[in-house]
PDB file of N, CA and C in Angstrom:
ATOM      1  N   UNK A   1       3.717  17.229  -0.332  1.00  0.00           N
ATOM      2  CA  UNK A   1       2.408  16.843   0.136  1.00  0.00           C
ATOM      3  C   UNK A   1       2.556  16.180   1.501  1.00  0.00           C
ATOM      4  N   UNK A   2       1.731  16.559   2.414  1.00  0.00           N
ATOM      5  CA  UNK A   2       1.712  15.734   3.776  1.00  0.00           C
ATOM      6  C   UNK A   2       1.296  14.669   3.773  1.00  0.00           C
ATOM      7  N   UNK A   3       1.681  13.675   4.730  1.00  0.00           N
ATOM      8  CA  UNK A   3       1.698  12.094   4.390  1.00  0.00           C
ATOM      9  C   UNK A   3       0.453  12.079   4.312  1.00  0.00           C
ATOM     10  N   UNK A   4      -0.632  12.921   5.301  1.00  0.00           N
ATOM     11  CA  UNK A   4      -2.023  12.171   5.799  1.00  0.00           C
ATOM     12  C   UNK A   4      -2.649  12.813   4.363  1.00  0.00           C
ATOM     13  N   UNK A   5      -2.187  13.466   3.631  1.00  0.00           N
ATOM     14  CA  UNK A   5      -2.801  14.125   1.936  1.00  0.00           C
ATOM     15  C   UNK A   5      -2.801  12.775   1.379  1.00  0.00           C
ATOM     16  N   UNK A   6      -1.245  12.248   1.265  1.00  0.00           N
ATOM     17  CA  UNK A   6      -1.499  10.661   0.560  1.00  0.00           C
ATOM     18  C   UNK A   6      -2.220   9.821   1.007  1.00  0.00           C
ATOM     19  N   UNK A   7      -2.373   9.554   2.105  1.00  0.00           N
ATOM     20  CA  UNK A   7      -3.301   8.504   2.473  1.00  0.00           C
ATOM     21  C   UNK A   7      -4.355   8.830   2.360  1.00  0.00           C
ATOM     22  N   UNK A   8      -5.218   9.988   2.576  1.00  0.00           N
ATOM     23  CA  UNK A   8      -6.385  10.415   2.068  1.00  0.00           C
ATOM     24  C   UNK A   8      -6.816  10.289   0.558  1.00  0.00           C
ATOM     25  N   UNK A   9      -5.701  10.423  -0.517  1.00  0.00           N
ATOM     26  CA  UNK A   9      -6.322  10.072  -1.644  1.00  0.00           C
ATOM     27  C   UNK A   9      -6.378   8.860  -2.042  1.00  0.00           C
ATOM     28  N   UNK A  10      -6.057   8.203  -1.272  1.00  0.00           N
ATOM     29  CA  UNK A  10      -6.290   6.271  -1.254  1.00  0.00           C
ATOM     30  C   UNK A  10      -8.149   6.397  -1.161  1.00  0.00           C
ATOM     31  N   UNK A  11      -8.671   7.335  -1.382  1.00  0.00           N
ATOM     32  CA  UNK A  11     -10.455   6.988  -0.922  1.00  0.00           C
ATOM     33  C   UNK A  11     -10.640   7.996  -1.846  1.00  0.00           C
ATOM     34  N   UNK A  12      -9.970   7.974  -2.966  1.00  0.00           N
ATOM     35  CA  UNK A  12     -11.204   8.041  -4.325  1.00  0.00           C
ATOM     36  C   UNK A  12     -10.950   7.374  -5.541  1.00  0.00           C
ATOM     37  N   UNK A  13     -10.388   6.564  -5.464  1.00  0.00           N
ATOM     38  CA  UNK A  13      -9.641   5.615  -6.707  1.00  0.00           C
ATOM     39  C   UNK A  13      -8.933   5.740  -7.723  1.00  0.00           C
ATOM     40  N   UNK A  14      -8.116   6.385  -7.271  1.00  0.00           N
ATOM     41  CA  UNK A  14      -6.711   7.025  -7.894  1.00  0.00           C
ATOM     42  C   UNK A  14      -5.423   5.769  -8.018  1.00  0.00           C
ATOM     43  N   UNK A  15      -4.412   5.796  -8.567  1.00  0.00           N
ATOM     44  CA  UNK A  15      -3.643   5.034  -8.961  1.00  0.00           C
ATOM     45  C   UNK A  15      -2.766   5.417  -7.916  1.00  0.00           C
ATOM     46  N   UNK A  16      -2.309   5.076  -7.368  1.00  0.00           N
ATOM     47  CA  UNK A  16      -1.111   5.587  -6.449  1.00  0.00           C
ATOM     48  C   UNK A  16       0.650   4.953  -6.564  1.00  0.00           C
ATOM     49  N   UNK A  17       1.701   5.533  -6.296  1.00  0.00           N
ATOM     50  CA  UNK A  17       2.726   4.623  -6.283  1.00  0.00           C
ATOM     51  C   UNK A  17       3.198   5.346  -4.972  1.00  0.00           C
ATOM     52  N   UNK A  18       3.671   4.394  -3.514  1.00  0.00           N
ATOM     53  CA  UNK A  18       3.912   4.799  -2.509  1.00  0.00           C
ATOM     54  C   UNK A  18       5.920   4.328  -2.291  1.00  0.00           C
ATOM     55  N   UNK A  19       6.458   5.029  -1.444  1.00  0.00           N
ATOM     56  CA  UNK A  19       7.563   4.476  -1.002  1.00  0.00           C
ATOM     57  C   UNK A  19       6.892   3.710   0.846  1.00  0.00           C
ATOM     58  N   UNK A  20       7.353   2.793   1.011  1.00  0.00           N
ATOM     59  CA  UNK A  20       7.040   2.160   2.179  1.00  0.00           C
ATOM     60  C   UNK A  20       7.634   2.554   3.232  1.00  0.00           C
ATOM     61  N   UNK A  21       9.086   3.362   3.031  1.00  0.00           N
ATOM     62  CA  UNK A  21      10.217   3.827   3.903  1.00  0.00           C
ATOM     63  C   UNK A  21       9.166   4.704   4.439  1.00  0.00           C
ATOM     64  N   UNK A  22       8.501   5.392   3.651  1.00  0.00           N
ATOM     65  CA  UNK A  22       7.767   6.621   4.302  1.00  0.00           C
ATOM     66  C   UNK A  22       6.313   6.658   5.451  1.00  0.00           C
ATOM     67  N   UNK A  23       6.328   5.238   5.028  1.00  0.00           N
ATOM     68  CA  UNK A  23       4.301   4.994   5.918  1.00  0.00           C
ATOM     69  C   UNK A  23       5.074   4.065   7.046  1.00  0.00           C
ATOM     70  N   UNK A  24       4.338   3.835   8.443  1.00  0.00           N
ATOM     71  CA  UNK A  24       4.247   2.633   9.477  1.00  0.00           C
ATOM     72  C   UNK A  24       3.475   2.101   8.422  1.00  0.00           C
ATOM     73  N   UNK A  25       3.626   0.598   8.876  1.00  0.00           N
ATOM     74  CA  UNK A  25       2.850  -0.712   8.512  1.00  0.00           C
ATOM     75  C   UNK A  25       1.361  -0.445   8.877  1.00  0.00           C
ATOM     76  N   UNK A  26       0.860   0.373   9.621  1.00  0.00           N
ATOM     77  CA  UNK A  26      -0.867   0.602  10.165  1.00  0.00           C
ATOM     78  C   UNK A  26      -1.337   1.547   8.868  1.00  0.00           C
ATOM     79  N   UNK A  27      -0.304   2.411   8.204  1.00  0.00           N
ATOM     80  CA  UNK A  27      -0.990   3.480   7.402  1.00  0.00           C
ATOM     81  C   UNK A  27      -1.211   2.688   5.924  1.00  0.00           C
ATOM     82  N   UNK A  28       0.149   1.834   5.596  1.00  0.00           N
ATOM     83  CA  UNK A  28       0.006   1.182   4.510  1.00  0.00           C
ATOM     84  C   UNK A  28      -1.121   0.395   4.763  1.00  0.00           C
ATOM     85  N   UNK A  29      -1.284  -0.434   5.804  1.00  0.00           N
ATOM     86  CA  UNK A  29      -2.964  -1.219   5.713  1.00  0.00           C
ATOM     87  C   UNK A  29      -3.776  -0.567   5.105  1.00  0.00           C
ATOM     88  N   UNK A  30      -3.983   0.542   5.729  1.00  0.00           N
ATOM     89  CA  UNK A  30      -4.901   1.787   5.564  1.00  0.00           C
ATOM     90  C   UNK A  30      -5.330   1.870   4.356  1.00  0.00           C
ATOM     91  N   UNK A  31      -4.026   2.375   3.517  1.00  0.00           N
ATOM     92  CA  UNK A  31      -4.255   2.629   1.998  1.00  0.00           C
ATOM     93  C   UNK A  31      -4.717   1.534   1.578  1.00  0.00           C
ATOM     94  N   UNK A  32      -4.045   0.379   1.898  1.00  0.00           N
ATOM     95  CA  UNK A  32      -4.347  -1.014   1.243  1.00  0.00           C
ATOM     96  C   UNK A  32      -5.989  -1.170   1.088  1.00  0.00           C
ATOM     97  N   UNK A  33      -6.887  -0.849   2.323  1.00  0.00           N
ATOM     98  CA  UNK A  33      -7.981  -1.200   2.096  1.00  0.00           C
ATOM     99  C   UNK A  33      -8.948  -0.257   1.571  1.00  0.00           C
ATOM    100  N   UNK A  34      -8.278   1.019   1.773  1.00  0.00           N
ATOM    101  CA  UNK A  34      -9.065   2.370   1.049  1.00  0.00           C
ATOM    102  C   UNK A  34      -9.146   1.898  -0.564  1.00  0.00           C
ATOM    103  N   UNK A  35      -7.535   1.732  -0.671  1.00  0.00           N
ATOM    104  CA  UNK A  35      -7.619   1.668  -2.004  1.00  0.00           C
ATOM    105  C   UNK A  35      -8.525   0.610  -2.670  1.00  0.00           C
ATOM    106  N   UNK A  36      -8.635  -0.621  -2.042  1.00  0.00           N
ATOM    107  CA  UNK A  36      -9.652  -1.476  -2.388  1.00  0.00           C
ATOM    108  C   UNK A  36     -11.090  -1.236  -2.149  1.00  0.00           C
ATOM    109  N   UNK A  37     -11.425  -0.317  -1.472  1.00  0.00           N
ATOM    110  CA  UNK A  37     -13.026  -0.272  -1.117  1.00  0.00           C
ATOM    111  C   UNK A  37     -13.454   1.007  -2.424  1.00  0.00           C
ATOM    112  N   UNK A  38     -12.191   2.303  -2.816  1.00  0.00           N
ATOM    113  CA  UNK A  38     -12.173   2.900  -3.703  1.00  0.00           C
ATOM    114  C   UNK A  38     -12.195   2.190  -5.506  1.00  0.00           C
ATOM    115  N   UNK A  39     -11.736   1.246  -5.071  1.00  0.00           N
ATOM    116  CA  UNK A  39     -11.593   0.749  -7.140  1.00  0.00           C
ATOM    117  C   UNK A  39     -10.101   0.979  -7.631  1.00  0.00           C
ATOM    118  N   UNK A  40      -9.151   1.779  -6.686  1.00  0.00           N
ATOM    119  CA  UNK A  40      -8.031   2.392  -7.091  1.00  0.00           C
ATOM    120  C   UNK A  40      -6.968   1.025  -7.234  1.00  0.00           C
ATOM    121  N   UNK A  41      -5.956   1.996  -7.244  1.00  0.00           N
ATOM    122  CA  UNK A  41      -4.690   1.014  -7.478  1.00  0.00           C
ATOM    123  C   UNK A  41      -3.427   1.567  -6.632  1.00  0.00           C
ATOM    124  N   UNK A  42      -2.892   0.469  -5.632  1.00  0.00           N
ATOM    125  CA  UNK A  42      -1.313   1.003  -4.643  1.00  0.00           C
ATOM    126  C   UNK A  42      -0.098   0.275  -5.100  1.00  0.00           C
ATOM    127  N   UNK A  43       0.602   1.023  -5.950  1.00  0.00           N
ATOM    128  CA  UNK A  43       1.313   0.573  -5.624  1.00  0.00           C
ATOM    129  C   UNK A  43       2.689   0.833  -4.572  1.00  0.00           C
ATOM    130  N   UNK A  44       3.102  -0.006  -4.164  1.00  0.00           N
ATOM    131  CA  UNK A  44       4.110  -0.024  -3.222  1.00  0.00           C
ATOM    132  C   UNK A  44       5.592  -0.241  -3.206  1.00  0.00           C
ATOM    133  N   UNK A  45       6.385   0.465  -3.056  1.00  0.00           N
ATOM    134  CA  UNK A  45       8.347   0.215  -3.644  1.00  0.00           C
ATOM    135  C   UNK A  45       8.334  -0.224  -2.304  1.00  0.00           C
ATOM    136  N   UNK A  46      10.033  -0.576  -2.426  1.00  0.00           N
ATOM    137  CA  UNK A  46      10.819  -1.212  -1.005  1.00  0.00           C
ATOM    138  C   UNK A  46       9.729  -1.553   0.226  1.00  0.00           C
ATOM    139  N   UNK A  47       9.213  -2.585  -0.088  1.00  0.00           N
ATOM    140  CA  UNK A  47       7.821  -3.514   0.804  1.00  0.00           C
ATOM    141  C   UNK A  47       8.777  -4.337   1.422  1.00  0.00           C
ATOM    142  N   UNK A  48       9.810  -4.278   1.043  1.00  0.00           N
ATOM    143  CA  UNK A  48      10.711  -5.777   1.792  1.00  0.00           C
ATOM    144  C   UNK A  48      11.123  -5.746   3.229  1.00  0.00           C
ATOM    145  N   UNK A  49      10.605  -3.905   3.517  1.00  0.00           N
ATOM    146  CA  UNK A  49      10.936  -3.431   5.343  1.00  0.00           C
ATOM    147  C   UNK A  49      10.290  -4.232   5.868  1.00  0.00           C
ATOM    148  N   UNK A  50       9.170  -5.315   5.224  1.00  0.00           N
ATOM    149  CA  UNK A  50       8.173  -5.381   5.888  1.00  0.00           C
ATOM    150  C   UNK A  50       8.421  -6.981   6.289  1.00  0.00           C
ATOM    151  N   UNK A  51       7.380  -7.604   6.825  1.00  0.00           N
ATOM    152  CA  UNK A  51       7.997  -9.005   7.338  1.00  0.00           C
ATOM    153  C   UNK A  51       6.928  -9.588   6.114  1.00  0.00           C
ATOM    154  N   UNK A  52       7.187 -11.466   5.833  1.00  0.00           N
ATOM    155  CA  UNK A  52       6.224 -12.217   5.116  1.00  0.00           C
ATOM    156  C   UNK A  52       4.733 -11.915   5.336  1.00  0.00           C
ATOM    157  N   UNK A  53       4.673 -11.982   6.803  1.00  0.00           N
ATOM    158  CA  UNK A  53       3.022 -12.098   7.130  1.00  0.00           C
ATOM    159  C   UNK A  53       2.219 -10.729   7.175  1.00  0.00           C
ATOM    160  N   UNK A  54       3.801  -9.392   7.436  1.00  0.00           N
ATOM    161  CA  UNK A  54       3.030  -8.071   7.043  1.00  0.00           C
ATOM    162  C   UNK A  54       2.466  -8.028   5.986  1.00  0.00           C
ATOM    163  N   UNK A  55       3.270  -8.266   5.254  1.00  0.00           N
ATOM    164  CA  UNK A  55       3.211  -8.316   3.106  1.00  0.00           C
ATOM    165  C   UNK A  55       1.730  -9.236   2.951  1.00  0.00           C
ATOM    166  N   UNK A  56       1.531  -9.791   3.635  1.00  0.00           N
ATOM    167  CA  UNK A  56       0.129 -10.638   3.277  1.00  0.00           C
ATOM    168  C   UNK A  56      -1.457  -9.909   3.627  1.00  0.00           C
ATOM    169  N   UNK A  57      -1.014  -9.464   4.938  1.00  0.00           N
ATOM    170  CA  UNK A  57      -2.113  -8.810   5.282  1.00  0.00           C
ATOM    171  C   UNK A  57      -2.205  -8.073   4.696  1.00  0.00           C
ATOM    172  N   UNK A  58      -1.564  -6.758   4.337  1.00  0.00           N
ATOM    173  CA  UNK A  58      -1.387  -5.904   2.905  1.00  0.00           C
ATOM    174  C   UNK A  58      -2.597  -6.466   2.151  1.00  0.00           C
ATOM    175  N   UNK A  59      -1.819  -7.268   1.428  1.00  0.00           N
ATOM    176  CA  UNK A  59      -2.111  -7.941   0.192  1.00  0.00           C
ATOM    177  C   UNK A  59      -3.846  -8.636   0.883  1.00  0.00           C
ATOM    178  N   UNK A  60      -4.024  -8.918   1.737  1.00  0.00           N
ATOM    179  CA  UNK A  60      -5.408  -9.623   1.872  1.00  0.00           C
ATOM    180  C   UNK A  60      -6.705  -8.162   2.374  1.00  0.00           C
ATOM    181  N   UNK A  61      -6.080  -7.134   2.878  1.00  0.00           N
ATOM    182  CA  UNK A  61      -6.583  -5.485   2.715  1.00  0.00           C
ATOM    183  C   UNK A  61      -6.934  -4.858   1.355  1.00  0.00           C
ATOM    184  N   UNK A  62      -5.914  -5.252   0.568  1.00  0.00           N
ATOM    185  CA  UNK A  62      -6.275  -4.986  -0.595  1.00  0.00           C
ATOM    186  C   UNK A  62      -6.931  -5.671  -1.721  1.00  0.00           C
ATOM    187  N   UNK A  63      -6.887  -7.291  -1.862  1.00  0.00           N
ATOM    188  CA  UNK A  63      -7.451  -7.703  -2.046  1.00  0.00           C
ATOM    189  C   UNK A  63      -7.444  -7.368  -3.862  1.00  0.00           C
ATOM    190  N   UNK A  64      -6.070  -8.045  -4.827  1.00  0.00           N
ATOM    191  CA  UNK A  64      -6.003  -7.341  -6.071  1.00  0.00           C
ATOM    192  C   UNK A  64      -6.106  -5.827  -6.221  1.00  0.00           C
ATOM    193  N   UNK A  65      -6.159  -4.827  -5.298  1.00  0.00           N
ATOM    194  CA  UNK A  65      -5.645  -3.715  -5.726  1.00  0.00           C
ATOM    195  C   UNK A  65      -4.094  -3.282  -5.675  1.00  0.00           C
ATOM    196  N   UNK A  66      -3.324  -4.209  -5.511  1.00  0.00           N
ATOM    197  CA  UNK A  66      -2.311  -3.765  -4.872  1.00  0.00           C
ATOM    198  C   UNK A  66      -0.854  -4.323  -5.450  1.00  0.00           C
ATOM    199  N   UNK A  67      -0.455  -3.397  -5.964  1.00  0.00           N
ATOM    200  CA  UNK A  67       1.287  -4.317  -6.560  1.00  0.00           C
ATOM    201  C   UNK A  67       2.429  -4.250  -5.530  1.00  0.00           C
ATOM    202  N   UNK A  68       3.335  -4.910  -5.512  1.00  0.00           N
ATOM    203  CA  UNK A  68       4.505  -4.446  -5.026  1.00  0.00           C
ATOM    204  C   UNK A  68       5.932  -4.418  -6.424  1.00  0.00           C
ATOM    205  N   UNK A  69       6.596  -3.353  -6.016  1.00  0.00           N
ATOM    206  CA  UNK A  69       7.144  -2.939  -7.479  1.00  0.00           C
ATOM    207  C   UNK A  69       8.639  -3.521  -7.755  1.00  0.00           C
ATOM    208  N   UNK A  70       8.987  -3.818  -6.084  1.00  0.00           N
ATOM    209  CA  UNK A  70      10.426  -4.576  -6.070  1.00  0.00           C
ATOM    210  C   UNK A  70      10.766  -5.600  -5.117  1.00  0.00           C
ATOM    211  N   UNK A  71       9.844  -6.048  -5.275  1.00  0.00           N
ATOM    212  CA  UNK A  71      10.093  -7.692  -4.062  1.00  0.00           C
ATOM    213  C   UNK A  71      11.160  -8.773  -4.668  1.00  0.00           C
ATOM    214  N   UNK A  72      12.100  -8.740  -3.822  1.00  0.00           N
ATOM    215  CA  UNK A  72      13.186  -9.591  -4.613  1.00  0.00           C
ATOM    216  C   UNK A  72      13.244 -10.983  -3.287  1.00  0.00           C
ATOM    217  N   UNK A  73      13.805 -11.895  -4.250  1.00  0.00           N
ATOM    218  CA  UNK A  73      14.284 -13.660  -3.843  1.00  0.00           C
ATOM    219  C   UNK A  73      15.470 -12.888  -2.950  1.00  0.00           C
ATOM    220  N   UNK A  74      15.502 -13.647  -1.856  1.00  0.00           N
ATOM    221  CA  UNK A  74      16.922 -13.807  -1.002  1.00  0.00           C
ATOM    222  C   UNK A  74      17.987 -14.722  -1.716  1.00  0.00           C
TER     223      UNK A  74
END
């Protein structure tokens, strides 16, 4: 499937599970807030590419739609 297929089904409220290796930080927003304006659900693996304050905005885009599946303690 082409990436812009996945991010497009972030806008009908589908469950999703994403790898992060695969999106820029602008597309994951993307989904983040599709998926929240949809009802859906993102989740997200290896989020840790990302910095603290990326991971938040995420998370404040999505707004409870959104898991991360392997965020580990340093």
């Amino acid at each position: 499937m082409k990436k812009s297929e996945i991010i497009s089904l972030t806008e009908y409220g589908c469950g999703l599970t994403i790898d992060a290796n695969k999106f820029a930080y602008s597309e994951v927003r993307t989904m983040a807030r599709q998926t929240r304006n949809s009802g859906g659900s993102l989740t997200i693996r290896n989020a840790d590419i990302f910095s603290f304050s990326e991971i938040k905005m995420i998370c404040e885009e999505g707004r409870g739609h959104i898991t991360f599946a392997d965020l580990r303690c340093d």
